[in-house]
Protein backbone atom coordinates (compact mmCIF):
# COMPACT_ATOMS: atom_id res chain seq x y z
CA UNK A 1 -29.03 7.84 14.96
CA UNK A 2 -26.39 6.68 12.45
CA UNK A 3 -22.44 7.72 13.81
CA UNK A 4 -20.53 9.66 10.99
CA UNK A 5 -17.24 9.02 10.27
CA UNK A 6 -15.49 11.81 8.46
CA UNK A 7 -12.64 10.07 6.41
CA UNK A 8 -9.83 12.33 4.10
CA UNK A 9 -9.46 10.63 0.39
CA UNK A 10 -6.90 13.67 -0.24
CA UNK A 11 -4.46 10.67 -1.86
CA UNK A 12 -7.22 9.69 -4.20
CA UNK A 13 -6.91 12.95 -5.92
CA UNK A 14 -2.94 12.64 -6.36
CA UNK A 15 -0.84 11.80 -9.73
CA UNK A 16 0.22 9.10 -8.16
CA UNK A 17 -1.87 7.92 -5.33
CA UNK A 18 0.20 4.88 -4.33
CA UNK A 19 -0.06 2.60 -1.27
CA UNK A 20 -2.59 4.97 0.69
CA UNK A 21 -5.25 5.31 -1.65
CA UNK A 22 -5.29 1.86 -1.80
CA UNK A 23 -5.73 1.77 2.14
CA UNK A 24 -8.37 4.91 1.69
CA UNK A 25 -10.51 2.38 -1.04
CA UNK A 26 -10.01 -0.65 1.48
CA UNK A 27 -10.81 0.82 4.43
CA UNK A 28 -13.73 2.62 3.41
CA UNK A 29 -15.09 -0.91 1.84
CA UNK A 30 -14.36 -2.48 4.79
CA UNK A 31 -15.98 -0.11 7.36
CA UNK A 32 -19.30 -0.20 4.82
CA UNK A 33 -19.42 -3.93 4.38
CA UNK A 34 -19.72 -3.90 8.56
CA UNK A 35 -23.32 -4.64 10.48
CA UNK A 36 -22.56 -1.05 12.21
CA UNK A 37 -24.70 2.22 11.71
CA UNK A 38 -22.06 4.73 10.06
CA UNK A 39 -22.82 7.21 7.47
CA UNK A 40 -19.48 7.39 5.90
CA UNK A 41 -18.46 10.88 4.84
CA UNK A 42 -15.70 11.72 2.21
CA UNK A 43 -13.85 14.99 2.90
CA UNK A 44 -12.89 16.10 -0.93
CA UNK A 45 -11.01 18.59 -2.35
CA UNK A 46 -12.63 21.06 -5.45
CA UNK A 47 -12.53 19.31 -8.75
CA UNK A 48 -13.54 16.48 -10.56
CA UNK A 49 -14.49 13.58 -8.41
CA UNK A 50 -12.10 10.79 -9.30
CA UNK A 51 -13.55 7.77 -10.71
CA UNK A 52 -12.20 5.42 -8.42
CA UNK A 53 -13.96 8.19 -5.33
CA UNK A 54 -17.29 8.10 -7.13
CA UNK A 55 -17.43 4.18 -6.91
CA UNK A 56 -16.81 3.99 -3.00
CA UNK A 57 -19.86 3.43 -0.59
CA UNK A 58 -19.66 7.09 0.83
CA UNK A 59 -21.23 10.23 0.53
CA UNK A 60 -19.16 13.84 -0.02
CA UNK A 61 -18.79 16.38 1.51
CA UNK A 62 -16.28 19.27 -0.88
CA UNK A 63 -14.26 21.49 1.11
CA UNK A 64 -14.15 24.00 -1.78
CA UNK A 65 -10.61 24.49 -1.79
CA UNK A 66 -8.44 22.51 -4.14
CA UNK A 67 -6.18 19.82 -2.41
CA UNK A 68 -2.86 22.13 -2.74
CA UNK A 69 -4.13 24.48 -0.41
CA UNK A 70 -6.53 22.00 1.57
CA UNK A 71 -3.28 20.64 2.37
CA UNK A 72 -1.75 24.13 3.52
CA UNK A 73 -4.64 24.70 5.62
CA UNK A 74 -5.71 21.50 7.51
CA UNK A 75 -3.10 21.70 9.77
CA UNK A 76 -4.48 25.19 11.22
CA UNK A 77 -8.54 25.26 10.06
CA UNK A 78 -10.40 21.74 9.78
CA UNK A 79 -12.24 22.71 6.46
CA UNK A 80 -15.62 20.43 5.95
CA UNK A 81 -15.35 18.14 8.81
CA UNK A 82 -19.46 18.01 9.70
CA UNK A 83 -19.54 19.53 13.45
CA UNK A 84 -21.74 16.22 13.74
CA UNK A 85 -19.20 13.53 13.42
CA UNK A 86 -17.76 11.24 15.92
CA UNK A 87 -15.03 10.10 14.51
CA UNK A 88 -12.84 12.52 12.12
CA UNK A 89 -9.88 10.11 10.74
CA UNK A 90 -7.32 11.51 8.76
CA UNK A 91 -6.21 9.01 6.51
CA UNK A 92 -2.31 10.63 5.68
CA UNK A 93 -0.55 13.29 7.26
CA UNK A 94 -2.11 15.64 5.58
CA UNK A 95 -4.91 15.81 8.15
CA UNK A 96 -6.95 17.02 9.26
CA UNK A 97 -6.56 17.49 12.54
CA UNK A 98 -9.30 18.44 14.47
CA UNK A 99 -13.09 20.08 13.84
CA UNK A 100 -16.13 18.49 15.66
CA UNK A 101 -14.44 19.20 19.37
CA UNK A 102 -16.75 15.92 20.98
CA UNK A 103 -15.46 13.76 17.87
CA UNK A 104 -12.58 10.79 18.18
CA UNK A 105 -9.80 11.75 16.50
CA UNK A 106 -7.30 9.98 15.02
CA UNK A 107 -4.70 9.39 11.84
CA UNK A 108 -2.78 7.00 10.06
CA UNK A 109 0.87 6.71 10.02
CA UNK A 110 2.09 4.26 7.62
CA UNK A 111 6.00 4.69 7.79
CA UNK A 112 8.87 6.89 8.56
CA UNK A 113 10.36 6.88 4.95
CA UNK A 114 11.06 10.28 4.46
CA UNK A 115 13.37 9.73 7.29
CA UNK A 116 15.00 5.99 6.42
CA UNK A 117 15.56 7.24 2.26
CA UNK A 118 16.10 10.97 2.64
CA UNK A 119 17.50 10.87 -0.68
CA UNK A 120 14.11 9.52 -2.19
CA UNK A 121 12.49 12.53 -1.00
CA UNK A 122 12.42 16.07 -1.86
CA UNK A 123 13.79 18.68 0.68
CA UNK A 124 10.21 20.47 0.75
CA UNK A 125 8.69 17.08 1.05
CA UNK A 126 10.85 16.22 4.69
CA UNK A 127 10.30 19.30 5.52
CA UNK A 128 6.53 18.81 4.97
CA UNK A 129 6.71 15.18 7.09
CA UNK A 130 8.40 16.63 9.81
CA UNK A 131 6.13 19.60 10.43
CA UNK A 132 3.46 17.19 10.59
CA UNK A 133 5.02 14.58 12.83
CA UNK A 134 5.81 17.48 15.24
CA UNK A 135 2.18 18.63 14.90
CA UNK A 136 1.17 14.46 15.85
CA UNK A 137 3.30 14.61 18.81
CA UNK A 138 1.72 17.47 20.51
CA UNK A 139 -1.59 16.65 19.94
CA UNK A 140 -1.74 14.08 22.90
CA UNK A 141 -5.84 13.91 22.26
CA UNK A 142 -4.99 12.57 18.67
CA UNK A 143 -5.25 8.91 18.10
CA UNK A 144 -2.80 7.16 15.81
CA UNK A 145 -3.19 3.88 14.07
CA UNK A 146 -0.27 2.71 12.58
CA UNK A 147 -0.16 0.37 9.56
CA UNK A 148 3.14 -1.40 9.66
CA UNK A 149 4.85 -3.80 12.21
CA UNK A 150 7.69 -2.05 14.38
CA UNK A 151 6.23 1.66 13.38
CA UNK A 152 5.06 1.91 17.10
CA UNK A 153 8.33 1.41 18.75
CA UNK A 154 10.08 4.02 16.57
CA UNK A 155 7.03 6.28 17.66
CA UNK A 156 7.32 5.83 21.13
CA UNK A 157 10.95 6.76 20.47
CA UNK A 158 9.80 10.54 19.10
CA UNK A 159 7.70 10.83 22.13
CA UNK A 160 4.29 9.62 20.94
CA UNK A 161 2.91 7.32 24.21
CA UNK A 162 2.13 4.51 23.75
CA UNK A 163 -1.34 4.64 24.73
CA UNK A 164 -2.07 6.94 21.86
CA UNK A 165 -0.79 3.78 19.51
CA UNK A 166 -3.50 1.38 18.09
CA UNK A 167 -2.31 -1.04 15.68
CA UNK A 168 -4.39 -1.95 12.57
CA UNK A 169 -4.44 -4.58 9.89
CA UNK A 170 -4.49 -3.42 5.92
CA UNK A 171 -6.31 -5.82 3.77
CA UNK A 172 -5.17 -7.96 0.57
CA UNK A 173 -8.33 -9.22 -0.62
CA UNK A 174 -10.29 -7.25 -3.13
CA UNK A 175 -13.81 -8.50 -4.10
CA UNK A 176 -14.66 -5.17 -6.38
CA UNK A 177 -12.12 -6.66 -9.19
CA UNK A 178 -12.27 -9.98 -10.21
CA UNK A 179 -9.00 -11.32 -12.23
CA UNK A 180 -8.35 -11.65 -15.54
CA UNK A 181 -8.95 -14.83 -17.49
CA UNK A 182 -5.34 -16.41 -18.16
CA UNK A 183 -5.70 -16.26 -21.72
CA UNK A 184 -6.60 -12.35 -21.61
CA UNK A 185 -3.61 -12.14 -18.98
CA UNK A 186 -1.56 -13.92 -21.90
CA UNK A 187 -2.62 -11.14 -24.67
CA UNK A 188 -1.15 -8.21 -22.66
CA UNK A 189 1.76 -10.51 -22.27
CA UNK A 190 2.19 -10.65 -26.33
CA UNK A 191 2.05 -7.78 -26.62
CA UNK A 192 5.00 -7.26 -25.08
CA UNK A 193 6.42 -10.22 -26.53
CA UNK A 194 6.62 -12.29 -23.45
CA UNK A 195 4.96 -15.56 -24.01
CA UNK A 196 4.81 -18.57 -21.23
CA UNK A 197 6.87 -18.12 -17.85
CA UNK A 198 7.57 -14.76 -16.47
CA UNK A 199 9.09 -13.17 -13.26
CA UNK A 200 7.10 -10.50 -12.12
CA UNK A 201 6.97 -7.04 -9.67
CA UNK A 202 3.95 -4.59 -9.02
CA UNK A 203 4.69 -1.10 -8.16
CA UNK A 204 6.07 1.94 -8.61
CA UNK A 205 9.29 2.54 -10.06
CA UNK A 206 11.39 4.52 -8.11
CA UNK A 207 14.93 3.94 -6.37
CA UNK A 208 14.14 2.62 -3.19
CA UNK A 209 11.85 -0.06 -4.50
CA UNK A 210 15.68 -1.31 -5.78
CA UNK A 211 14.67 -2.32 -9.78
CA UNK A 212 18.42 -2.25 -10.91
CA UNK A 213 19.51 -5.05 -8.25
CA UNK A 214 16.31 -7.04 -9.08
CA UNK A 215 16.98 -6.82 -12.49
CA UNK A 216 20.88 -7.76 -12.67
CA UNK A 217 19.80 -10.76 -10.36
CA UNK A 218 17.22 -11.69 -12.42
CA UNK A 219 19.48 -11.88 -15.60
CA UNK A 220 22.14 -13.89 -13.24
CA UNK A 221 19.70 -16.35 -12.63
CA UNK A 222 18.22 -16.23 -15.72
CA UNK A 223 21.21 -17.69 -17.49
CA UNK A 224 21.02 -21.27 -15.20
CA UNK A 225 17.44 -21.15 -14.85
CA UNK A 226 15.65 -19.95 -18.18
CA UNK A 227 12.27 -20.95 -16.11
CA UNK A 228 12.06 -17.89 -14.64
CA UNK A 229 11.02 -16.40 -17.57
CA UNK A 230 11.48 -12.68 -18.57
CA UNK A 231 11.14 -9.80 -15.65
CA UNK A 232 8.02 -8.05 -16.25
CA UNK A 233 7.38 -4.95 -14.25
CA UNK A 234 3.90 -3.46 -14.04
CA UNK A 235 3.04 -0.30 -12.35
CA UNK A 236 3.06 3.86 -12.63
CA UNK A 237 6.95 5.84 -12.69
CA UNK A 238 7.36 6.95 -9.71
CA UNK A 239 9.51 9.76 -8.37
CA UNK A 240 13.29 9.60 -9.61
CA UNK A 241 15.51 8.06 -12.60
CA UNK A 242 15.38 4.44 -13.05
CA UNK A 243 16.51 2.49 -15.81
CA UNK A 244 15.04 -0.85 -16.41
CA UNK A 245 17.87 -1.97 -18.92
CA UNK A 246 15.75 -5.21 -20.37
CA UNK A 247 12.96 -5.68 -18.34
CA UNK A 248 9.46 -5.54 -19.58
CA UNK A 249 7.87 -2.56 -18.41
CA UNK A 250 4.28 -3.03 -19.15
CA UNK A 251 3.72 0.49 -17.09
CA UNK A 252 -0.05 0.98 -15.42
CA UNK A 253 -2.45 -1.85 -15.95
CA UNK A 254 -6.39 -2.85 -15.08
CA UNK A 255 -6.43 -3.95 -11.94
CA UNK A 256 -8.26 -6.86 -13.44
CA UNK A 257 -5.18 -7.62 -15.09
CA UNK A 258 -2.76 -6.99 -12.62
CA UNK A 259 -4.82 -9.64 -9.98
CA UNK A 260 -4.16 -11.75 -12.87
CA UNK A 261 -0.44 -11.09 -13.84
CA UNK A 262 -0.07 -11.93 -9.52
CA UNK A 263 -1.89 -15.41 -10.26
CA UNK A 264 -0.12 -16.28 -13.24
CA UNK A 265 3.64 -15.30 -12.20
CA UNK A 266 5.97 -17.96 -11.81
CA UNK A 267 7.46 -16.11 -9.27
CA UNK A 268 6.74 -12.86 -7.49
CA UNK A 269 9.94 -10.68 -6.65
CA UNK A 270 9.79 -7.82 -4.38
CA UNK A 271 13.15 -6.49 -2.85
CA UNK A 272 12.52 -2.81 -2.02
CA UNK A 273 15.29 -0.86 0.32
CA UNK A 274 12.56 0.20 2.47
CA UNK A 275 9.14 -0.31 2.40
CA UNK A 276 6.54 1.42 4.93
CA UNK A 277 4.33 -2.15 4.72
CA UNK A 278 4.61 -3.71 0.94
CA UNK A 279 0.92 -4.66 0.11
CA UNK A 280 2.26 -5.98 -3.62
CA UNK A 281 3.69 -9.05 -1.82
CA UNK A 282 1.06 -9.54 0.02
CA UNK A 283 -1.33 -9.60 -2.88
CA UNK A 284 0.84 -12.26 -4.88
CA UNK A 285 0.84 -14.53 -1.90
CA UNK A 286 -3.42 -14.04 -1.62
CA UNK A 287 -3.00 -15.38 -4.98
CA UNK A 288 -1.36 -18.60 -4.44
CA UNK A 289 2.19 -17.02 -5.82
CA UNK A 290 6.04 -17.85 -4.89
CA UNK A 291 6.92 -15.23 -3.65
CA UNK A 292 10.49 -13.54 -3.14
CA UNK A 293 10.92 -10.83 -0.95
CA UNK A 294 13.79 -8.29 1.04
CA UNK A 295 13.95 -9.00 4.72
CA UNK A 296 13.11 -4.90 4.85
CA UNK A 297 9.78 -5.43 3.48
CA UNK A 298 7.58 -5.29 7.01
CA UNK A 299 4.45 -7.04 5.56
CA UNK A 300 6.26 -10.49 4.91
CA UNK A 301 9.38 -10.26 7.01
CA UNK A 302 7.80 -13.02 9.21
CA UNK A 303 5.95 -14.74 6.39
CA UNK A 304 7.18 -18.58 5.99
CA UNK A 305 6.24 -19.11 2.80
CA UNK A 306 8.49 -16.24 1.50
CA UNK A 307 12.18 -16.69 0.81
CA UNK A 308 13.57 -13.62 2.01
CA UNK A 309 16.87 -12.01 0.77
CA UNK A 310 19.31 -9.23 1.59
CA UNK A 311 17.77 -6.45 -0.91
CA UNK A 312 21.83 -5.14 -1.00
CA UNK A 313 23.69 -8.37 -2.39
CA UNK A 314 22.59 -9.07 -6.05
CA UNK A 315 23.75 -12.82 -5.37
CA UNK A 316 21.50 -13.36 -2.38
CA UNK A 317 18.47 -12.11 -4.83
CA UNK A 318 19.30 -14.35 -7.78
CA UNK A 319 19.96 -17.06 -5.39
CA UNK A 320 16.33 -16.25 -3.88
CA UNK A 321 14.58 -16.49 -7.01
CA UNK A 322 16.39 -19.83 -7.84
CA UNK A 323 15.28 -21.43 -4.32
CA UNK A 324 11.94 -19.89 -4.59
CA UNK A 325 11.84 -22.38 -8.12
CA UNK A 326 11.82 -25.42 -6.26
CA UNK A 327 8.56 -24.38 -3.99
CA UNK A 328 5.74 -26.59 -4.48
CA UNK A 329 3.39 -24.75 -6.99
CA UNK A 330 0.99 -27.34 -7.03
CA UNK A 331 -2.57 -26.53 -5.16
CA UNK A 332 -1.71 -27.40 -1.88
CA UNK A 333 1.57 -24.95 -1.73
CA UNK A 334 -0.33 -22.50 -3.29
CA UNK A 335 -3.60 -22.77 -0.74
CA UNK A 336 -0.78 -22.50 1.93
CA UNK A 337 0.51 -19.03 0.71
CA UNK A 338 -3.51 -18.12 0.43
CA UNK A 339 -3.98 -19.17 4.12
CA UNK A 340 -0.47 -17.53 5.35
CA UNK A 341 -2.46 -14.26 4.76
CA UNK A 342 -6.28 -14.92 5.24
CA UNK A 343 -6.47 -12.74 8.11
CA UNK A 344 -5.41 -9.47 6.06
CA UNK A 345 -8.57 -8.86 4.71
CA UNK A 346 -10.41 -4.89 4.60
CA UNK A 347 -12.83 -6.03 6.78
CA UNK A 348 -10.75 -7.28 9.37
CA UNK A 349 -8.93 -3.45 9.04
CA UNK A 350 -12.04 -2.23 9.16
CA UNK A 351 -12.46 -3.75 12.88
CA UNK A 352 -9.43 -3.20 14.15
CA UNK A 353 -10.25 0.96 13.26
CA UNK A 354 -13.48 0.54 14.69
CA UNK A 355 -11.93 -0.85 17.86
CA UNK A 356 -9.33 2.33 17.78
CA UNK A 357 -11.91 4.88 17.78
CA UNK A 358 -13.67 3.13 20.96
């Protein structure tokens, strides 16, 4: 008899899905590409399926509700989790928390942001996070896998114990998407008017990812080094006012494209204030990449290959995207950036979850 494993996708259905849908899509990938006898159950909100939902190796199960009051609710009612599951794994904070009473249950906690860059959140939104954190803490039967290096110290800090802690990989290698051909790279480029070398960041564009210190280092070390090309900046706004003064804001791209914009950087610059992991830099180095990143930024911090910077000094971040210059880019150096994350792969998440839920 195949196990179910009852898994949220809530973030798939946001504007702006962000860093956790991209764990939801991995993880689910991962679990399915496993020799292990799952059935893999989506819990879904009311409303159109999104597209990237309809392509994941799962089948759905619609709590009927749409996802602003699925939200409200999961904290108190655990709406569509089959009573047959064994494992019920809410995939955010939003939950749920319970349903299936002989089922493992467990969530993710990715960071404590709301808490480190107060003033990147809304007051509704801490509010939100810290209801929910309270809620984790008394649940001592809940499991809690955390996705970023140091998050389980903090924890144990708040009063989770420490047995309740499992610590789980994310993945940077995606074999749905295969990248763009460099000359179809190149068009988007043109478009744009950006034609041979270019510095480049993936994400959203919001204050704490730091875009106005990136961009006056870039033009500082632009002026000595015209190698570095133009900054190009692909990726969704995010929440908050930022100006990218003259930057190239190519906005939301393929992902086809964007594996290929990684490949074909000259270098890869991201200095965000906080970060609850950073898979962007991550990616560039699974492409072969220089990359340049803030010390802040959890999933590199101990990542030789990366020059790290202080995100807060604009001279430390021009001076990082100079040194990062004279890296080798030649196979080799680029093979050794591959191999510096080979082991972040979905499947390897994928174990590490199955492990937690043991």
């Amino acid at each position: 008899m195949k196990r179910t494993i009852a898994i949220s996708v809530d973030q798939l259905y946001r504007p702006q899905p962000g860093g956790i849908a991209t764990y939801v899509r991995g993880l689910v990938r991962g679990l399915a590409a496993l020799d292990a006898d799952v059935d893999l159950v989506a819990l879904t909100p009311s409303g159109p399926v999104p597209s990237e939902l309809s392509s994941l190796p799962l089948r759905r199960r619609s709590t009927r509700v749409p996802l602003s009051v699925l939200t409200r609710v999961w904290p108190y009612w655990s709406l569509g989790v089959p009573r047959t599951s064994a494992v019920v794994h809410a995939t955010s904070m939003a939950g749920p928390f319970d349903g299936a009473r002989s089922a493992v249950h467990s969530i993710a906690m990715h960071d404590l942001l709301w808490r480190d860059e107060p003033e990147a959140s809304t007051s509704s939104g801490i509010a939100f996070h810290e209801a929910r954190l309270a809620r984790i803490t008394r649940e001592r039967t809940l499991r809690v896998f955390t996705t970023s290096p140091g998050l389980d110290d903090r924890l144990v800090e708040l009063g989770i114990a420490r047995e309740r802690l499992h610590a789980v990989r994310l993945g940077a290698d995606d074999e749905t998407h295969l990248s763009a051909d460099p000359r179809s790279v190149a068009h988007v480029l043109e478009r744009h008017d950006v034609r041979g070398a270019f510095t480049f960041y993936a994400g959203t564009r919001e204050p704490r990812k730091n875009l106005e210190r990136l961009i006056d280092a870039h033009r500082a070390a632009r002026l000595e080094h015209p190698e570095l090309g133009p900054l190009v900046l692909a990726g969704p706004s995010g929440w908050g006012d930022v100006p990218t003064a003259d930057a190239v804001v190519l906005g939301h791209v393929p992902r086809s494209i964007l594996l290929g914009l990684y490949r074909d950087a000259t270098v890869f610059a991201y200095v965000a204030r906080r970060e609850g992991w950073g898979l962007p830099p991550v990616e560039a180095l699974h492409a072969g990449t220089r990359v340049v990143a803030s010390s802040t930024t959890p999933s590199v911090s101990t990542n030789e290959t990366v020059v790290h910077v202080d995100p807060l000094d604009v001279t430390a971040i021009a001076e990082g995207l100079v040194r990062a210059l004279s890296l080798g880019d030649d196979e080799p150096a680029r093979q050794a950036r591959r191999q510096s994350v080979a082991a972040l792969t979905w499947r390897n998440a994928a174990l590490d979850h199955m492990a937690g839920w043991q």
